[in-house]
C-alpha atoms as a PDB file:
ATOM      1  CA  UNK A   1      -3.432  -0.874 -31.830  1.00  0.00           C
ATOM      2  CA  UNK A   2      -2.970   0.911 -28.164  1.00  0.00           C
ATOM      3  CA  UNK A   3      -1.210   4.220 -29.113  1.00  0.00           C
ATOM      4  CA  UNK A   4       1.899   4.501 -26.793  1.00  0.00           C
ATOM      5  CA  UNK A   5       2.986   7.322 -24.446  1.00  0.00           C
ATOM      6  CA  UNK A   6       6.305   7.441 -24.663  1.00  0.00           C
ATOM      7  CA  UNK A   7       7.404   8.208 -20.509  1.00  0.00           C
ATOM      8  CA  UNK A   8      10.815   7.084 -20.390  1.00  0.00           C
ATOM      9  CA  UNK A   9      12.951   9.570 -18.265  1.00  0.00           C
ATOM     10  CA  UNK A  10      10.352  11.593 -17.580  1.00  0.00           C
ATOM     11  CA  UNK A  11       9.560  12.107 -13.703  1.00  0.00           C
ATOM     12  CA  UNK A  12       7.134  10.804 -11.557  1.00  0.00           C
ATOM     13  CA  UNK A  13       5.822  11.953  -8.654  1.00  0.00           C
ATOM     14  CA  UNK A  14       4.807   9.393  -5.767  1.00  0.00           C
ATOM     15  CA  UNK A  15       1.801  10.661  -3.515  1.00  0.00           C
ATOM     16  CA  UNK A  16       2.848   8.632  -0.278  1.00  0.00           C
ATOM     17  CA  UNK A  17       4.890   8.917   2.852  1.00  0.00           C
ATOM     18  CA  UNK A  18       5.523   5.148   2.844  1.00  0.00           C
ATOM     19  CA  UNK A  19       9.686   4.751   2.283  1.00  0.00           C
ATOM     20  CA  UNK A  20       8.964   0.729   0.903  1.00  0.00           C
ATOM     21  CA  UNK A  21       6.537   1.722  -2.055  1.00  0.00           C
ATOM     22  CA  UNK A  22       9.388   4.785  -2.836  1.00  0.00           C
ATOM     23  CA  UNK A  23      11.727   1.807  -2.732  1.00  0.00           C
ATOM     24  CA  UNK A  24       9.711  -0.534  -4.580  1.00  0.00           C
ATOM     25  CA  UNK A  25       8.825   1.821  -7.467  1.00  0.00           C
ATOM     26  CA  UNK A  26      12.499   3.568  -7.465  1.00  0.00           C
ATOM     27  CA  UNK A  27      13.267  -0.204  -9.408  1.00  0.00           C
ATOM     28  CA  UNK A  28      11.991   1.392 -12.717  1.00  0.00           C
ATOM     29  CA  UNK A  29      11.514   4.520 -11.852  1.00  0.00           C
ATOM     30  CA  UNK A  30      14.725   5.942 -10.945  1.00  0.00           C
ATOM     31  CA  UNK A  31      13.897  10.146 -10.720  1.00  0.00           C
ATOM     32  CA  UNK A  32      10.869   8.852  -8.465  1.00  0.00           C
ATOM     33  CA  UNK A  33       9.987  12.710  -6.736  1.00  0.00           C
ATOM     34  CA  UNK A  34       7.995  12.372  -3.117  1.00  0.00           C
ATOM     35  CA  UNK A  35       5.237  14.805  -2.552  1.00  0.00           C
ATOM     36  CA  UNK A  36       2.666  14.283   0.736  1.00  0.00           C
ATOM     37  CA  UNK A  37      -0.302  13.845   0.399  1.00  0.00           C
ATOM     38  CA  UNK A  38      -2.463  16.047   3.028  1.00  0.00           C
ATOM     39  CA  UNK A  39      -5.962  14.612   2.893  1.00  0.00           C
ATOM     40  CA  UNK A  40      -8.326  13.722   5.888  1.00  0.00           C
ATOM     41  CA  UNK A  41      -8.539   9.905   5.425  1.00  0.00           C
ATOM     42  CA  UNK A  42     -11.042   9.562   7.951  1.00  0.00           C
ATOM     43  CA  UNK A  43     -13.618  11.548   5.763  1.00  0.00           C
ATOM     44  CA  UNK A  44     -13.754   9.240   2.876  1.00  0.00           C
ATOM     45  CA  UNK A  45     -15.923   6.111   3.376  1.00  0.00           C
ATOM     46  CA  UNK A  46     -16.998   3.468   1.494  1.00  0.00           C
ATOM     47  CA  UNK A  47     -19.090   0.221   2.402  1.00  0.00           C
ATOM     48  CA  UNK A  48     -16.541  -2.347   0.507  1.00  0.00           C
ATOM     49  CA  UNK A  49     -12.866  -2.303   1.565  1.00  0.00           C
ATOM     50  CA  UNK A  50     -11.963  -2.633  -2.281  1.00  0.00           C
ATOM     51  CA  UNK A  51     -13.478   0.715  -2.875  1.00  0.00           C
ATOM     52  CA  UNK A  52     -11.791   2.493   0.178  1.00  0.00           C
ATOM     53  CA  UNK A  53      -8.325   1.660  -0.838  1.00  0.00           C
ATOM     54  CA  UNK A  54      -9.418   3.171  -4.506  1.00  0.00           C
ATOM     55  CA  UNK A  55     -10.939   6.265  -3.209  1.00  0.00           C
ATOM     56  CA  UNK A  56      -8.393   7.024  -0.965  1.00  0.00           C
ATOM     57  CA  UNK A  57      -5.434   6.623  -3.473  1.00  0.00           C
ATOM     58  CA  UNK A  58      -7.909   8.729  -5.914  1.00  0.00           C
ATOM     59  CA  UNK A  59      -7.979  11.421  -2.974  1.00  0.00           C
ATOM     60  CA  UNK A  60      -4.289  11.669  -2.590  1.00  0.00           C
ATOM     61  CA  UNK A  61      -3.356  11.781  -6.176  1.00  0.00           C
ATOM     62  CA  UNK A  62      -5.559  14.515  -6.261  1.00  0.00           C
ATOM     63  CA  UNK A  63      -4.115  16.685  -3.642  1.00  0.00           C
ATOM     64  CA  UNK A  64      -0.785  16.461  -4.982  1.00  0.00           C
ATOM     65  CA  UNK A  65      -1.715  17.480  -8.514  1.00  0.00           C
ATOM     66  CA  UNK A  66      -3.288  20.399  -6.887  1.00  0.00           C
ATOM     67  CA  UNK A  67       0.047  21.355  -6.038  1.00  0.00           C
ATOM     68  CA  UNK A  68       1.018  21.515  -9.463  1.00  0.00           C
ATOM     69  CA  UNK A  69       2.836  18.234 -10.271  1.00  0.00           C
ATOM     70  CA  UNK A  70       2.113  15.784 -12.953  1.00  0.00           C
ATOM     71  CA  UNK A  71       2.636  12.224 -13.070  1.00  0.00           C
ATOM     72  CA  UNK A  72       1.290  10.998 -10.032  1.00  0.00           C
ATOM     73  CA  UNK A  73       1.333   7.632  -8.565  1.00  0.00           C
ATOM     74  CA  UNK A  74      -0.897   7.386  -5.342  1.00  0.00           C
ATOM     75  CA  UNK A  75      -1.797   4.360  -3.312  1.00  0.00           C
ATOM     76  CA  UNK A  76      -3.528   3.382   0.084  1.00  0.00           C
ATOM     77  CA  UNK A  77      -3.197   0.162   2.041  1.00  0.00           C
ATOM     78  CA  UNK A  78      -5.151  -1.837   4.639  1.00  0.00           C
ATOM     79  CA  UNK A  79      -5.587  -4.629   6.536  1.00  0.00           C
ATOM     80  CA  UNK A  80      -8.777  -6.573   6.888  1.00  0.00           C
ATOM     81  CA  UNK A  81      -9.805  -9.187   9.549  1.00  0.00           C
ATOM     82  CA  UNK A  82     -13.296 -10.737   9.817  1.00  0.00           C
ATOM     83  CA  UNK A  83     -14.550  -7.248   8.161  1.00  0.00           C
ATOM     84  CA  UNK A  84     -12.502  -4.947  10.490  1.00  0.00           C
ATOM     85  CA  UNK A  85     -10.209  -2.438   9.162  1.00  0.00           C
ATOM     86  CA  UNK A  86      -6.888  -2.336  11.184  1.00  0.00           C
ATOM     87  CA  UNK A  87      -4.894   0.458  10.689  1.00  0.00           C
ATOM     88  CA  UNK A  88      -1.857   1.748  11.705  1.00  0.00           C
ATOM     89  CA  UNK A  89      -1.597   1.227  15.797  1.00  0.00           C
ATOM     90  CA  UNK A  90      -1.244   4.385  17.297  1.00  0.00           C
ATOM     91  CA  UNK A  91       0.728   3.210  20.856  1.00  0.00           C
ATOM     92  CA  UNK A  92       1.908  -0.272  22.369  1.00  0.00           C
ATOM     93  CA  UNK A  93      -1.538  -1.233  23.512  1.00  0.00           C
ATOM     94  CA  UNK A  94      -2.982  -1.012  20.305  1.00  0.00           C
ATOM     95  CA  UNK A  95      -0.325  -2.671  18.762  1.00  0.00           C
ATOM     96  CA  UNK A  96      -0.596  -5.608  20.870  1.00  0.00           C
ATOM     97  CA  UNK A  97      -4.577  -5.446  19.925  1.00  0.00           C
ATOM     98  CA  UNK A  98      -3.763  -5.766  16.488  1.00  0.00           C
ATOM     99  CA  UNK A  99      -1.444  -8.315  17.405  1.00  0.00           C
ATOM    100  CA  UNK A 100      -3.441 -10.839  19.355  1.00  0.00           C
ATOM    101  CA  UNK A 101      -6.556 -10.482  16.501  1.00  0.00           C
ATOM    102  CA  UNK A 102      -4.131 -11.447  13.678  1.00  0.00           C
ATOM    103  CA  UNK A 103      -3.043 -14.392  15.520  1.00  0.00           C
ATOM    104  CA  UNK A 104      -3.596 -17.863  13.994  1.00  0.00           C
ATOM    105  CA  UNK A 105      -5.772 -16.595  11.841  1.00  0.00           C
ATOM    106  CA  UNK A 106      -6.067 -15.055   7.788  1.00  0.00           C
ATOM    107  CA  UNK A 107      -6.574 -11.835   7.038  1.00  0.00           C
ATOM    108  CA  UNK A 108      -6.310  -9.678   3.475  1.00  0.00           C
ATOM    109  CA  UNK A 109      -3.900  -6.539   2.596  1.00  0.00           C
ATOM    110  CA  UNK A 110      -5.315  -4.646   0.252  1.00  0.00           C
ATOM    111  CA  UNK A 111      -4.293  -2.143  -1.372  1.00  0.00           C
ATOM    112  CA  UNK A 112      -5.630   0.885  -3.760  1.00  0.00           C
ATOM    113  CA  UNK A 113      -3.674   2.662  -6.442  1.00  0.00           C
ATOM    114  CA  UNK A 114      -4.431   5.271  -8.757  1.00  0.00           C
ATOM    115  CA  UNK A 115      -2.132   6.674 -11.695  1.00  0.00           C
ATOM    116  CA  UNK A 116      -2.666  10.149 -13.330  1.00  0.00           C
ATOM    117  CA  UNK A 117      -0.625  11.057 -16.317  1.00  0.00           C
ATOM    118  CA  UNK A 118      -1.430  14.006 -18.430  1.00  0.00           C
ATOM    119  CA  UNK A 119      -5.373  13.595 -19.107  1.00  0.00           C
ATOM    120  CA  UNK A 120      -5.245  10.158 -18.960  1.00  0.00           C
ATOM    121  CA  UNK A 121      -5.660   8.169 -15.321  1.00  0.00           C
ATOM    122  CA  UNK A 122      -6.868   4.797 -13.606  1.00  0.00           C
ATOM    123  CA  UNK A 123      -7.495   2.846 -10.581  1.00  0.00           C
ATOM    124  CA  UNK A 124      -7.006  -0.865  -9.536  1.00  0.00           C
ATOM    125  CA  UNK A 125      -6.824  -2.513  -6.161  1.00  0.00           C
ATOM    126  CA  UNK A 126      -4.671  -5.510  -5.526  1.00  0.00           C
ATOM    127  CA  UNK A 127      -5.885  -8.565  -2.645  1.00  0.00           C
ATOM    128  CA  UNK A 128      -3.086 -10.656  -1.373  1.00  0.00           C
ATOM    129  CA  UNK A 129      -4.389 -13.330   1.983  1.00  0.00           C
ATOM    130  CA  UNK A 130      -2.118 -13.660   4.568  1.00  0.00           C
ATOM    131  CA  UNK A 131      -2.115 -16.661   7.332  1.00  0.00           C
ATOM    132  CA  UNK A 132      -0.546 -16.318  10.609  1.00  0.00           C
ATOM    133  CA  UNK A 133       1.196 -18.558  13.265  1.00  0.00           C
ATOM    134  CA  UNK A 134      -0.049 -18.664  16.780  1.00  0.00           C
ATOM    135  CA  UNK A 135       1.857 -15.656  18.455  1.00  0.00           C
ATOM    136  CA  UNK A 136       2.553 -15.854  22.137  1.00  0.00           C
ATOM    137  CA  UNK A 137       2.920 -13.105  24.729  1.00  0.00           C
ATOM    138  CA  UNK A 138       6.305 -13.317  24.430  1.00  0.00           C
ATOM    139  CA  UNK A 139       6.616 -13.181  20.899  1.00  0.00           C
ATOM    140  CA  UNK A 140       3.912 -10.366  20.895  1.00  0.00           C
ATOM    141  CA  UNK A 141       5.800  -8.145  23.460  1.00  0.00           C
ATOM    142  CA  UNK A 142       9.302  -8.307  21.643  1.00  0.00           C
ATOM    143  CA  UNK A 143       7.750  -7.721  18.247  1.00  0.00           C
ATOM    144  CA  UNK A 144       6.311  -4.486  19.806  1.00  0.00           C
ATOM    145  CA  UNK A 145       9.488  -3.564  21.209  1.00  0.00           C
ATOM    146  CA  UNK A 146      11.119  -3.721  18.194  1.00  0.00           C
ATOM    147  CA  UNK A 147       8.810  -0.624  16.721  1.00  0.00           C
ATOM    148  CA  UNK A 148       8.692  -2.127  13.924  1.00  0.00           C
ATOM    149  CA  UNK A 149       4.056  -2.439  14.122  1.00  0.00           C
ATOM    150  CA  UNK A 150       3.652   1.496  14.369  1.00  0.00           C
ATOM    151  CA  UNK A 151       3.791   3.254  10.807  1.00  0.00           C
ATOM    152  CA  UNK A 152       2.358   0.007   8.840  1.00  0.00           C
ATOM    153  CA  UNK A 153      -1.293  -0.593   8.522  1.00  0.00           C
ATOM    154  CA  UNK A 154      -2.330  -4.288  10.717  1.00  0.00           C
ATOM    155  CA  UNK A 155       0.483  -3.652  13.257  1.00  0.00           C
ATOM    156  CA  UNK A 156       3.136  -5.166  11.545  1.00  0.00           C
ATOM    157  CA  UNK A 157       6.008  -5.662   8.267  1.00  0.00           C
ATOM    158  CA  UNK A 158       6.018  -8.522   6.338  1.00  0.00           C
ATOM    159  CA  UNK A 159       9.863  -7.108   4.763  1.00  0.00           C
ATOM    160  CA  UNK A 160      11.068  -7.126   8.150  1.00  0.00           C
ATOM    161  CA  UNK A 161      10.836  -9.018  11.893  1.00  0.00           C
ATOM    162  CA  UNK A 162       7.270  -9.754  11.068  1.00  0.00           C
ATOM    163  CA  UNK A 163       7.749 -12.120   8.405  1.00  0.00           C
ATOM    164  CA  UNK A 164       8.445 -14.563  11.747  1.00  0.00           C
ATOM    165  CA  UNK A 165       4.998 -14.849  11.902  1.00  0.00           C
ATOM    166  CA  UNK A 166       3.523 -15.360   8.647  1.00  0.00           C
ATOM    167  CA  UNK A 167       2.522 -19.194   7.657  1.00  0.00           C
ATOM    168  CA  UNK A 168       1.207 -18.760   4.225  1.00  0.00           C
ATOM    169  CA  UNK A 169       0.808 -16.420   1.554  1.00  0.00           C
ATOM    170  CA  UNK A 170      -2.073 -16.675  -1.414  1.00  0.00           C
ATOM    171  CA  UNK A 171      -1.316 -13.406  -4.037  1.00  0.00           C
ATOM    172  CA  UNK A 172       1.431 -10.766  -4.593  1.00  0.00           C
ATOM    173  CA  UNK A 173       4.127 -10.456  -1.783  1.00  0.00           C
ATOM    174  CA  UNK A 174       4.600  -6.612  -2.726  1.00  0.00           C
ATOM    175  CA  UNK A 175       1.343  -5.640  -2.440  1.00  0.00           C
ATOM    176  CA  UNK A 176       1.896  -6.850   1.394  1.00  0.00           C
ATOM    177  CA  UNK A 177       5.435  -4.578   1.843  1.00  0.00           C
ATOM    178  CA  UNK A 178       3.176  -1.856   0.601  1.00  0.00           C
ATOM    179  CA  UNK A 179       3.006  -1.910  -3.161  1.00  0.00           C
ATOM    180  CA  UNK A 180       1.747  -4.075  -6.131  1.00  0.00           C
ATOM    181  CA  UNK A 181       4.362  -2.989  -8.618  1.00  0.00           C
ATOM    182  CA  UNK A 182       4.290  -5.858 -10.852  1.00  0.00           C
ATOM    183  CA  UNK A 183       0.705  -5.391 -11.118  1.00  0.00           C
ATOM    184  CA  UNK A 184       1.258  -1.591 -11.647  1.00  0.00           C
ATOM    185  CA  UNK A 185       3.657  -1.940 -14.675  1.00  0.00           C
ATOM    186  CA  UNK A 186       1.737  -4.488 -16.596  1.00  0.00           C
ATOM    187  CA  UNK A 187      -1.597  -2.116 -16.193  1.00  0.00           C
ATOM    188  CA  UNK A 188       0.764   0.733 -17.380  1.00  0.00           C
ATOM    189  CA  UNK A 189       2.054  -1.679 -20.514  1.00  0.00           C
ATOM    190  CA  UNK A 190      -1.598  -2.562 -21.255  1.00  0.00           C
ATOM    191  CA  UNK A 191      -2.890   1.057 -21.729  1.00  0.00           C
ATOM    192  CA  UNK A 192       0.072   1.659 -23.930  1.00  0.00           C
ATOM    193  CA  UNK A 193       2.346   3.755 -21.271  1.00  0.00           C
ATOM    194  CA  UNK A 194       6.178   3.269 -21.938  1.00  0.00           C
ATOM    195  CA  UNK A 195       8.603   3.283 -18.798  1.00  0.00           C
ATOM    196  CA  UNK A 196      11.083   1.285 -20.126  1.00  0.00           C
END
């Protein structure tokens, strides 16, 4: 039998500066603390996507429990098309890049999360396939005007005026908004980690 770690009430620490995975986790984990991460993402590398998300996550927890705090929760999210990473868009014209690629076609969020608690940590990645509609210029332009592509990895928010232009959806709709939580708190239950 799993011995349990009893971690009700006691605070966690989230190594991200994405607001929707504070919201998603603040559901069960109400003292949910925000520390930033300060890692240079484009130094880690990995040949698989899967692996990426994993050691990036692994990176940031890291950093913040080199600052001294415990509990960490760390994740990393991107988008995959035909084997190309799209991150987050950096102006308008990248945005409408992104854009244009994703249209009428499937690509995969994934994302990477690592947990460290105590002496005791783990890593998963979660795959979710998303299909787009056929986006016009139009449709393109006013999304972009919205600013809603430029602090979300693939250009765009599922949560938000993006979901518009989503068809179909094959996994976990969380993991897309930024954060497989379900996915989190059963790999918590299973290695005998109490939250609630």
């Amino acid at each position: 039998m799993t011995k349990r770690l009893d971690l009700t009430g006691k605070n966690f620490v989230l190594a991200s500066k994405s607001p929707r995975r504070y919201e998603l986790l603040k559901v069960f984990i109400p003292d949910l603390k925000v520390v930033f991460p300060e890692i240079d993402e484009q130094s880690i590398k990995s040949d698989k996507p899967e692996n990426l998300v994993m050691k990036l996550s692994q990176e940031k927890g890291r950093n913040v429990i080199n600052k001294g705090e415990q509990n960490v929760i760390a994740a990393d999210t991107i988008v995959v098309l035909e084997k190309e990473l799209l991150g987050k868009p950096e102006d308008k014209k990248e945005a409408e890049i992104m854009l244009k690629k994703l249209s009428g076609k499937t690509h995969s969020v994934i994302t990477g999360v690592s947990v460290f608690i105590k002496d005791f940590c783990f890593s998963f990645y979660e795959k979710t396939e998303v299909n787009f509609y056929s986006l016009t210029e139009k449709e393109i332009k006013w999304y972009i005007e919205t600013g809603e592509p430029f602090d979300k990895a693939g250009g765009y928010g599922i949560q938000g005026y993006g979901k518009i232009f989503v068809k179909s959806i094959k996994g976990d709709y969380f993991n897309v908004v930024g954060f497989p939580i379900a996915r989190l708190y059963q790999k918590l239950k299973k290695n005998g980690i109490k939250l609630l």
